[in-house]
C-alpha atoms as a PDB file:
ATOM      1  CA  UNK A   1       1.889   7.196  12.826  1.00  0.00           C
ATOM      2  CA  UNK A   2       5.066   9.284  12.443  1.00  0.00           C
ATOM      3  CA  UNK A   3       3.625  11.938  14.564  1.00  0.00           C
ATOM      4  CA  UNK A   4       2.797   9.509  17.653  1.00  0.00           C
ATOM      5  CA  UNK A   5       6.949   8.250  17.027  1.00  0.00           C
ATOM      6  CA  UNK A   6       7.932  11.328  17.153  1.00  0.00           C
ATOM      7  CA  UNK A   7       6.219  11.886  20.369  1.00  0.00           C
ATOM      8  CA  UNK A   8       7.164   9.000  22.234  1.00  0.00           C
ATOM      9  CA  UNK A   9      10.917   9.632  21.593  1.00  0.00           C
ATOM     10  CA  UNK A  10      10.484  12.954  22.678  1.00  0.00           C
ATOM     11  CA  UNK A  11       8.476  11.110  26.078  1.00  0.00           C
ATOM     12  CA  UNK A  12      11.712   8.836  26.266  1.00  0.00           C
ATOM     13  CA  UNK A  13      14.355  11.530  26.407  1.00  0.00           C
ATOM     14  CA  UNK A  14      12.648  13.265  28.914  1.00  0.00           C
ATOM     15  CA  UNK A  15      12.837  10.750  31.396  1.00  0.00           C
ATOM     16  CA  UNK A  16      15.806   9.832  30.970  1.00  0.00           C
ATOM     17  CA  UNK A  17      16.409  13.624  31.807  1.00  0.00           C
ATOM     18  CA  UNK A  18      14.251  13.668  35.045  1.00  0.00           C
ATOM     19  CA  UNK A  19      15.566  10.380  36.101  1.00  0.00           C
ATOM     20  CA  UNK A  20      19.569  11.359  35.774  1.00  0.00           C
ATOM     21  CA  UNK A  21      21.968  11.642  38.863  1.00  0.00           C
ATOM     22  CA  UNK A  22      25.544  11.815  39.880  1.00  0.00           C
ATOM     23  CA  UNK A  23      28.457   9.688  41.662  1.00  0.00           C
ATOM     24  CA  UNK A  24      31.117  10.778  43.320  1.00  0.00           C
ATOM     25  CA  UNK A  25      34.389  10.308  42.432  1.00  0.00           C
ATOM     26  CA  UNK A  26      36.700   7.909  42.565  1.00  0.00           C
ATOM     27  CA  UNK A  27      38.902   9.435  45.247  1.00  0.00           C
ATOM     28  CA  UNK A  28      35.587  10.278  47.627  1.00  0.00           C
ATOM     29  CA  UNK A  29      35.117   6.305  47.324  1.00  0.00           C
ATOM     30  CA  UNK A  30      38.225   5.672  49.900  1.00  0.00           C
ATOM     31  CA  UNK A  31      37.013   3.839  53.590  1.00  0.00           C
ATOM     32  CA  UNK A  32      38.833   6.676  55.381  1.00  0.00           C
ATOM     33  CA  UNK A  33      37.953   9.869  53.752  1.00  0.00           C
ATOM     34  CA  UNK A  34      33.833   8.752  53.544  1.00  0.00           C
ATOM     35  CA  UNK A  35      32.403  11.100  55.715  1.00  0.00           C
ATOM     36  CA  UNK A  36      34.270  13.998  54.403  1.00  0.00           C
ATOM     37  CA  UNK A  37      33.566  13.055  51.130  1.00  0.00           C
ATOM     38  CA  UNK A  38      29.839  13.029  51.902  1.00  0.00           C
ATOM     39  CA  UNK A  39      29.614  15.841  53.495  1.00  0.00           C
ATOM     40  CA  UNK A  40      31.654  17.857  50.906  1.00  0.00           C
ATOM     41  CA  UNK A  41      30.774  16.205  47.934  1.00  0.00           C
ATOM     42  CA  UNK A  42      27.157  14.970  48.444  1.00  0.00           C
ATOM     43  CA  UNK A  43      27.486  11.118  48.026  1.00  0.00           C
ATOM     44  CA  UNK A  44      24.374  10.532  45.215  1.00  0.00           C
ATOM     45  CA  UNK A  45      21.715  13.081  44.229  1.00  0.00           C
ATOM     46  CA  UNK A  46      18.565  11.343  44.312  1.00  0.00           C
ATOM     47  CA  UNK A  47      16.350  12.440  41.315  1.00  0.00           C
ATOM     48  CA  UNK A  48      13.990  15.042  42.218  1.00  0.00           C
ATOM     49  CA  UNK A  49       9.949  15.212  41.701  1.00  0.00           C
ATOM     50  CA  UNK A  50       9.506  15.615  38.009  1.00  0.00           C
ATOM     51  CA  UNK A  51       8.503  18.597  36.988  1.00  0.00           C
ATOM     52  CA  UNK A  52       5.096  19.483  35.563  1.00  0.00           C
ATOM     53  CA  UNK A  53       6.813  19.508  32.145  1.00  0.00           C
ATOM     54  CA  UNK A  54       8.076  16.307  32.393  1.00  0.00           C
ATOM     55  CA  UNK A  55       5.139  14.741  33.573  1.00  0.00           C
ATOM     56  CA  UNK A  56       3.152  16.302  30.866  1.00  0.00           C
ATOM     57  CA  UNK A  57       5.831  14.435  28.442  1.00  0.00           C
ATOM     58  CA  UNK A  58       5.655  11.525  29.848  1.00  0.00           C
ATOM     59  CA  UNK A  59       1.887  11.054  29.773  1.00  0.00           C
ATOM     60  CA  UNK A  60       1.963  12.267  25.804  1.00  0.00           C
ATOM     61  CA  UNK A  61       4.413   9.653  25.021  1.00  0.00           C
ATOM     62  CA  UNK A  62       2.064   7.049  26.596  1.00  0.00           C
ATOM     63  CA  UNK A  63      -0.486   7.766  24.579  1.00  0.00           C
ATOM     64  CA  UNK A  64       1.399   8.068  21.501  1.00  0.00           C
ATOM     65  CA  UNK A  65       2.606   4.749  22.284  1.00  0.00           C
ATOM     66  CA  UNK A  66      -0.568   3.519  23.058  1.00  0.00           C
ATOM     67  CA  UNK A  67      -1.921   5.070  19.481  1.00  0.00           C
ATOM     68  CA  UNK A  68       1.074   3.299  17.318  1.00  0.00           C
ATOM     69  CA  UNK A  69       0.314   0.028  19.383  1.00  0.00           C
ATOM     70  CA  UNK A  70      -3.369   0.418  18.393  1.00  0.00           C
ATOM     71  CA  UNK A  71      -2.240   1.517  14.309  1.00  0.00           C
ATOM     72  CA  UNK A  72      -0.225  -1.464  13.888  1.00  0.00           C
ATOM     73  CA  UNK A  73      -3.421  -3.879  15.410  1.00  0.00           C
ATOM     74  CA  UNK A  74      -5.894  -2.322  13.127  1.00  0.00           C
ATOM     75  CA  UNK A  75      -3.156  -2.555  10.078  1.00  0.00           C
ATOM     76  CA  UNK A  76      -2.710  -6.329  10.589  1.00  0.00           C
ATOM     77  CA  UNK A  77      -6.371  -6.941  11.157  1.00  0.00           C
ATOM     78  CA  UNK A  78      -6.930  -5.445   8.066  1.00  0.00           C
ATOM     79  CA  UNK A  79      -4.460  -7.675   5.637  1.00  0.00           C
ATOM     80  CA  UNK A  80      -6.141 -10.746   7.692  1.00  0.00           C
ATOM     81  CA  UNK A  81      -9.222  -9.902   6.942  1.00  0.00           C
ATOM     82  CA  UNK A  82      -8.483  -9.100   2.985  1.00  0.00           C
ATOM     83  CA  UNK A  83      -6.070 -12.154   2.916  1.00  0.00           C
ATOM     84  CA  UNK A  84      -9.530 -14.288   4.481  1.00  0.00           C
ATOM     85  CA  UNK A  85     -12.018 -13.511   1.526  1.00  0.00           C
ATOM     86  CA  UNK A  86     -10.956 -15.353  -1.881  1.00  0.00           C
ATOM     87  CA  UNK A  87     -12.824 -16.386  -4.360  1.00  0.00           C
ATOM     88  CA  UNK A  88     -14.472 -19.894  -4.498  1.00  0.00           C
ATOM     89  CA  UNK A  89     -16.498 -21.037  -7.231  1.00  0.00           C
ATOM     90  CA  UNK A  90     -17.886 -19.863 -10.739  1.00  0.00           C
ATOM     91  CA  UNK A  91     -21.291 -20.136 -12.002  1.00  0.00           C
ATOM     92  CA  UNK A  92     -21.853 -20.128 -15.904  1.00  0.00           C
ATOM     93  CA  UNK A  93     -25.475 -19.217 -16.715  1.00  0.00           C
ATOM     94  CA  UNK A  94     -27.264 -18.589 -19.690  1.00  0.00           C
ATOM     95  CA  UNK A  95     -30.429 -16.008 -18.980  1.00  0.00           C
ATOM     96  CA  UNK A  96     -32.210 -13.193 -21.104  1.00  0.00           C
ATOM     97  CA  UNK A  97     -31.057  -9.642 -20.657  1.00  0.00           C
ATOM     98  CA  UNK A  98     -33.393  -7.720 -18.500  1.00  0.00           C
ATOM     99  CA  UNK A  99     -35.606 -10.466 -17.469  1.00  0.00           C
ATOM    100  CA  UNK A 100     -33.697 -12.885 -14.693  1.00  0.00           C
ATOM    101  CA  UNK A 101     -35.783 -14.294 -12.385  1.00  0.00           C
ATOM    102  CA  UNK A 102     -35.536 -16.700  -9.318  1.00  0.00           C
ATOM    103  CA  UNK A 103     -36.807 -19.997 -11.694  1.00  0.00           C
ATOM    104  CA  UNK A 104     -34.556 -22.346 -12.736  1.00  0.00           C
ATOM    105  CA  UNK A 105     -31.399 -22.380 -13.704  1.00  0.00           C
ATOM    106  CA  UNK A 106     -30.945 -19.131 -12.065  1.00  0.00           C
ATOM    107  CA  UNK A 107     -32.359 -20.551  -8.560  1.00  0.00           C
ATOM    108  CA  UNK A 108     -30.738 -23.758  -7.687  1.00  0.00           C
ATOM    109  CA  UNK A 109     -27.453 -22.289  -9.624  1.00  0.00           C
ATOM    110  CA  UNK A 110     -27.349 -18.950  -7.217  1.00  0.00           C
ATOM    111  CA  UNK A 111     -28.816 -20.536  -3.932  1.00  0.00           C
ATOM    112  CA  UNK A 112     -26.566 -23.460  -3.871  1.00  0.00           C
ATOM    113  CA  UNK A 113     -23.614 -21.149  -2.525  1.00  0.00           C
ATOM    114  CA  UNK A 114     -25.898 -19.384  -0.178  1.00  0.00           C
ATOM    115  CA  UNK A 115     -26.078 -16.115  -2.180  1.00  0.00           C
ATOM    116  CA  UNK A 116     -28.915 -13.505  -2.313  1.00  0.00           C
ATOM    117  CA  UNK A 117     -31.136 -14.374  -5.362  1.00  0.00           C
ATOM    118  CA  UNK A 118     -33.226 -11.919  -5.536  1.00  0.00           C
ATOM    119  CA  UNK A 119     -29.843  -9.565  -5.376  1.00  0.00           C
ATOM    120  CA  UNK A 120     -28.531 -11.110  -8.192  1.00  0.00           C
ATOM    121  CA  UNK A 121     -31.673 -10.663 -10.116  1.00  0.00           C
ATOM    122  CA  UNK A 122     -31.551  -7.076  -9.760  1.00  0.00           C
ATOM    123  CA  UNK A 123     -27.923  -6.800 -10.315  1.00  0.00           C
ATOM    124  CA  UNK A 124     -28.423  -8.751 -13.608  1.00  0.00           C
ATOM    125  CA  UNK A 125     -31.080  -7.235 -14.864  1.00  0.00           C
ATOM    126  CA  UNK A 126     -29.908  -3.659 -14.250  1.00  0.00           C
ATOM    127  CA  UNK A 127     -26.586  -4.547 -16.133  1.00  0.00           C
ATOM    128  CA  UNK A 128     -28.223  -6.161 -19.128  1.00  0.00           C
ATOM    129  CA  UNK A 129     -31.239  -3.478 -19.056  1.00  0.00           C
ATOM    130  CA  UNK A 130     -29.750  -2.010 -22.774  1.00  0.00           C
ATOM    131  CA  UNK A 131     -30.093  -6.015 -23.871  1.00  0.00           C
ATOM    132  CA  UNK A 132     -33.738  -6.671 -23.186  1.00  0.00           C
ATOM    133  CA  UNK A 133     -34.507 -10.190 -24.991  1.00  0.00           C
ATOM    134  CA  UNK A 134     -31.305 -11.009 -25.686  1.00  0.00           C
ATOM    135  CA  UNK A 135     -29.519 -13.848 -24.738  1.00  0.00           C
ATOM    136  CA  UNK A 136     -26.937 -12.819 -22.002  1.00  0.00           C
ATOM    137  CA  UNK A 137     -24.255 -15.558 -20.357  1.00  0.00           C
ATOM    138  CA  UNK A 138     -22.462 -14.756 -17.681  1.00  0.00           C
ATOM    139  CA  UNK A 139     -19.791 -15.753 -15.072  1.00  0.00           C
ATOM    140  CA  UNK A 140     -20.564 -15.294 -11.501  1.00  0.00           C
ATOM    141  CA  UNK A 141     -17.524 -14.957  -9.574  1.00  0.00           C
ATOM    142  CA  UNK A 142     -18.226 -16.598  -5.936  1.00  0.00           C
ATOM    143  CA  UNK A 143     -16.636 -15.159  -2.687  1.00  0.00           C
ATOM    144  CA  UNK A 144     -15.589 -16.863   0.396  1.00  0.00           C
ATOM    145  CA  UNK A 145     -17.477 -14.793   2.336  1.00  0.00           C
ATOM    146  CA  UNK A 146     -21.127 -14.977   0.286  1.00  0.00           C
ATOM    147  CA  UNK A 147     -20.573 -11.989  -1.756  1.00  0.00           C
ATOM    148  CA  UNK A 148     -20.772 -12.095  -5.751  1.00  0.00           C
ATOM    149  CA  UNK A 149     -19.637 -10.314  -8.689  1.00  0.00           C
ATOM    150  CA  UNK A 150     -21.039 -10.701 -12.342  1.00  0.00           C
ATOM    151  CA  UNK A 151     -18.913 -10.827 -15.820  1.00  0.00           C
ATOM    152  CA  UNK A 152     -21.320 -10.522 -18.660  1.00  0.00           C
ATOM    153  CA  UNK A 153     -19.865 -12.274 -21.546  1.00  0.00           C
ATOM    154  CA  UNK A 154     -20.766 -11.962 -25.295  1.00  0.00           C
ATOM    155  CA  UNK A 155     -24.271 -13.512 -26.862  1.00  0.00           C
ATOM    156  CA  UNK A 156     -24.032 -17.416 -28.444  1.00  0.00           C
ATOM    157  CA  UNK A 157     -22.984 -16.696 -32.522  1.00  0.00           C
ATOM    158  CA  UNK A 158     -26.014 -19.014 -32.802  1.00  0.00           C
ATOM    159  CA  UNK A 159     -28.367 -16.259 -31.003  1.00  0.00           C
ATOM    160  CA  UNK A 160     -26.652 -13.253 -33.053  1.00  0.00           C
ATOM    161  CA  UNK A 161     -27.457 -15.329 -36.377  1.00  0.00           C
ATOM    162  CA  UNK A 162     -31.404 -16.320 -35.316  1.00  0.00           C
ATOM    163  CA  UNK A 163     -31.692 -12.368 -34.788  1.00  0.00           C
ATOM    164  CA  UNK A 164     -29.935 -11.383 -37.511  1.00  0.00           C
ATOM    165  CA  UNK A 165     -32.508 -13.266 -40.240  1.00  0.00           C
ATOM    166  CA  UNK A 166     -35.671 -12.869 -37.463  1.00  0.00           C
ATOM    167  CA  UNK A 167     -35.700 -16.652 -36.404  1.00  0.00           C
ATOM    168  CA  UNK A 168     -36.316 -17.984 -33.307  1.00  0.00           C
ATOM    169  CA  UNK A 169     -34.557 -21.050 -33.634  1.00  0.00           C
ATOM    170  CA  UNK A 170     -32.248 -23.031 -36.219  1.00  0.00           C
ATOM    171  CA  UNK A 171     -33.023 -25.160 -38.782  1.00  0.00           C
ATOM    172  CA  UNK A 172     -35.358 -27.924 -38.228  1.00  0.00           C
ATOM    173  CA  UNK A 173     -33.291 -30.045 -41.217  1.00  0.00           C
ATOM    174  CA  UNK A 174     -29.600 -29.016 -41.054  1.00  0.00           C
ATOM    175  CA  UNK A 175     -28.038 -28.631 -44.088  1.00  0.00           C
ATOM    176  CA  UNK A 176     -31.011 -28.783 -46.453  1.00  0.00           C
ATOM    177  CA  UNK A 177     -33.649 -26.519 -44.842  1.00  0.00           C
ATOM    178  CA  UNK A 178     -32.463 -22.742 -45.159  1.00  0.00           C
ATOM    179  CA  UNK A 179     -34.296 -20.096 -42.700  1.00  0.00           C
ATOM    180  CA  UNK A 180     -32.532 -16.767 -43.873  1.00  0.00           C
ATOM    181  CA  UNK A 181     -29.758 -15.255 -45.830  1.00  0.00           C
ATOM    182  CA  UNK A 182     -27.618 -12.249 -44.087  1.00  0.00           C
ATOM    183  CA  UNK A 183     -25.152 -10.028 -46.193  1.00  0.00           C
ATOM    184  CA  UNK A 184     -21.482  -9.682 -45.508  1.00  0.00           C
ATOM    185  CA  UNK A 185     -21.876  -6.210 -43.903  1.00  0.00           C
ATOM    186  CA  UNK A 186     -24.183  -8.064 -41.349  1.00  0.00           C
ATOM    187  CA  UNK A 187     -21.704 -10.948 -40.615  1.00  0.00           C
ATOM    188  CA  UNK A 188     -18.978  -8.131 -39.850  1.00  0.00           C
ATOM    189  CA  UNK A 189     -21.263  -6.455 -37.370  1.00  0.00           C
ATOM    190  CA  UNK A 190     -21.851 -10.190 -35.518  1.00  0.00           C
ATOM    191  CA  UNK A 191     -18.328 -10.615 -35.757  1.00  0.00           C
ATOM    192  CA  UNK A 192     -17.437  -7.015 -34.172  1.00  0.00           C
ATOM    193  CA  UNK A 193     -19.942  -8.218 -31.381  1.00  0.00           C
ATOM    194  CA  UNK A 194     -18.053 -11.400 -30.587  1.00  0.00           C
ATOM    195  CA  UNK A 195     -14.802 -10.223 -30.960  1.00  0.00           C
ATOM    196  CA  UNK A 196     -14.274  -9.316 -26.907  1.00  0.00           C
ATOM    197  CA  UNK A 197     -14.491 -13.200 -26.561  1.00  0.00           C
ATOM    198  CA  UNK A 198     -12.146 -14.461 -28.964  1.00  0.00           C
ATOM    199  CA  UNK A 199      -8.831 -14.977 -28.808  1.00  0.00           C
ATOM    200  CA  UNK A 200      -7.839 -12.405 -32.668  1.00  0.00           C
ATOM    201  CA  UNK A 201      -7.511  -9.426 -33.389  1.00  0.00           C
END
């Protein structure tokens, strides 16, 4: 864009160069002395022809102007158009690592805001394809205009603690029925795993 300035100043000063001409004095102004005056002194000099060079100048300053004109449309197009998409909604879900599908929740949840299932299934799965089986949320960030990005969060402490002793599911009795027993060194490594979600150090 500095270039294309640069140029169209240059364009400028040259026709204010071809265009330039001369009066004649005061003195060969008078009523009585006009003719003399014209004839010695030349009363205007019309501008000549421009010159091949000038010409030239003048049509590369149009079309720098015309390329700055055409920079600064495409410039504000562009901060409309990234000021126009914002973000809209966000979708908590709850699925298995590596194994999304279109079913419910995932479904309704994804297809409600007009987003490409079957995109987000394969986005999902390919992120979470090192966490096969394991319980995955996530937040999917909604755009204004349809597109989608995914934040994987931590797995449930619940989830950690059923794999931990090989359960599927909690107690059936709280508080009397027992299903396993894990060591500290096991609670520290569930801890480590949760600790990108909490709010410690």
């Amino acid at each position: 864009m500095a270039v294309a300035l640069a140029a169209a100043v240059s364009a400028v000063a040259a026709l204010r160069g071809a265009l330039s001409f001369t009066l004649p004095s005061a003195a060969g102004l008078s009523l009585r002395g006009a003719e003399r005056s014209v004839a010695e002194r030349g009363a205007f000099k019309l501008p000549e022809a421009p010159s091949s060079t000038g010409a030239s100048s003048l049509a590369v300053g149009a079309l720098a102007m015309a390329a700055v004109a055409a920079a600064a449309r495409r410039q504000r197009s562009s901060g409309i158009a990234m000021r126009a998409v914002s973000e809209i909604a966000q979708i908590k879900l709850l699925c298995t690592g590596g194994k999304a599908t279109p079913a419910p929740p995932v479904g309704p949840a994804i297809g409600s805001y007009g987003l490409n299932i079957a995109m987000f299934v394969k986005e999902f799965n390919a992120l979470t394809s090192d966490k096969v089986g394991d319980v995955c949320p996530c937040i999917v960030h909604v755009f204004s205009d349809k597109s989608f990005s995914i934040e994987l969060k931590t797995p449930p402490t619940a989830a950690l603690l059923h794999k931990a002793v090989g359960a599927d599911k909690g107690a059936g009795k709280p508080g009397t029925e027992i299903i396993g027993k894990i060591d500290m060194a096991k609670l520290e490594e569930i801890s480590r795993i949760k600790l990108p979600d909490l709010n410690v150090e």
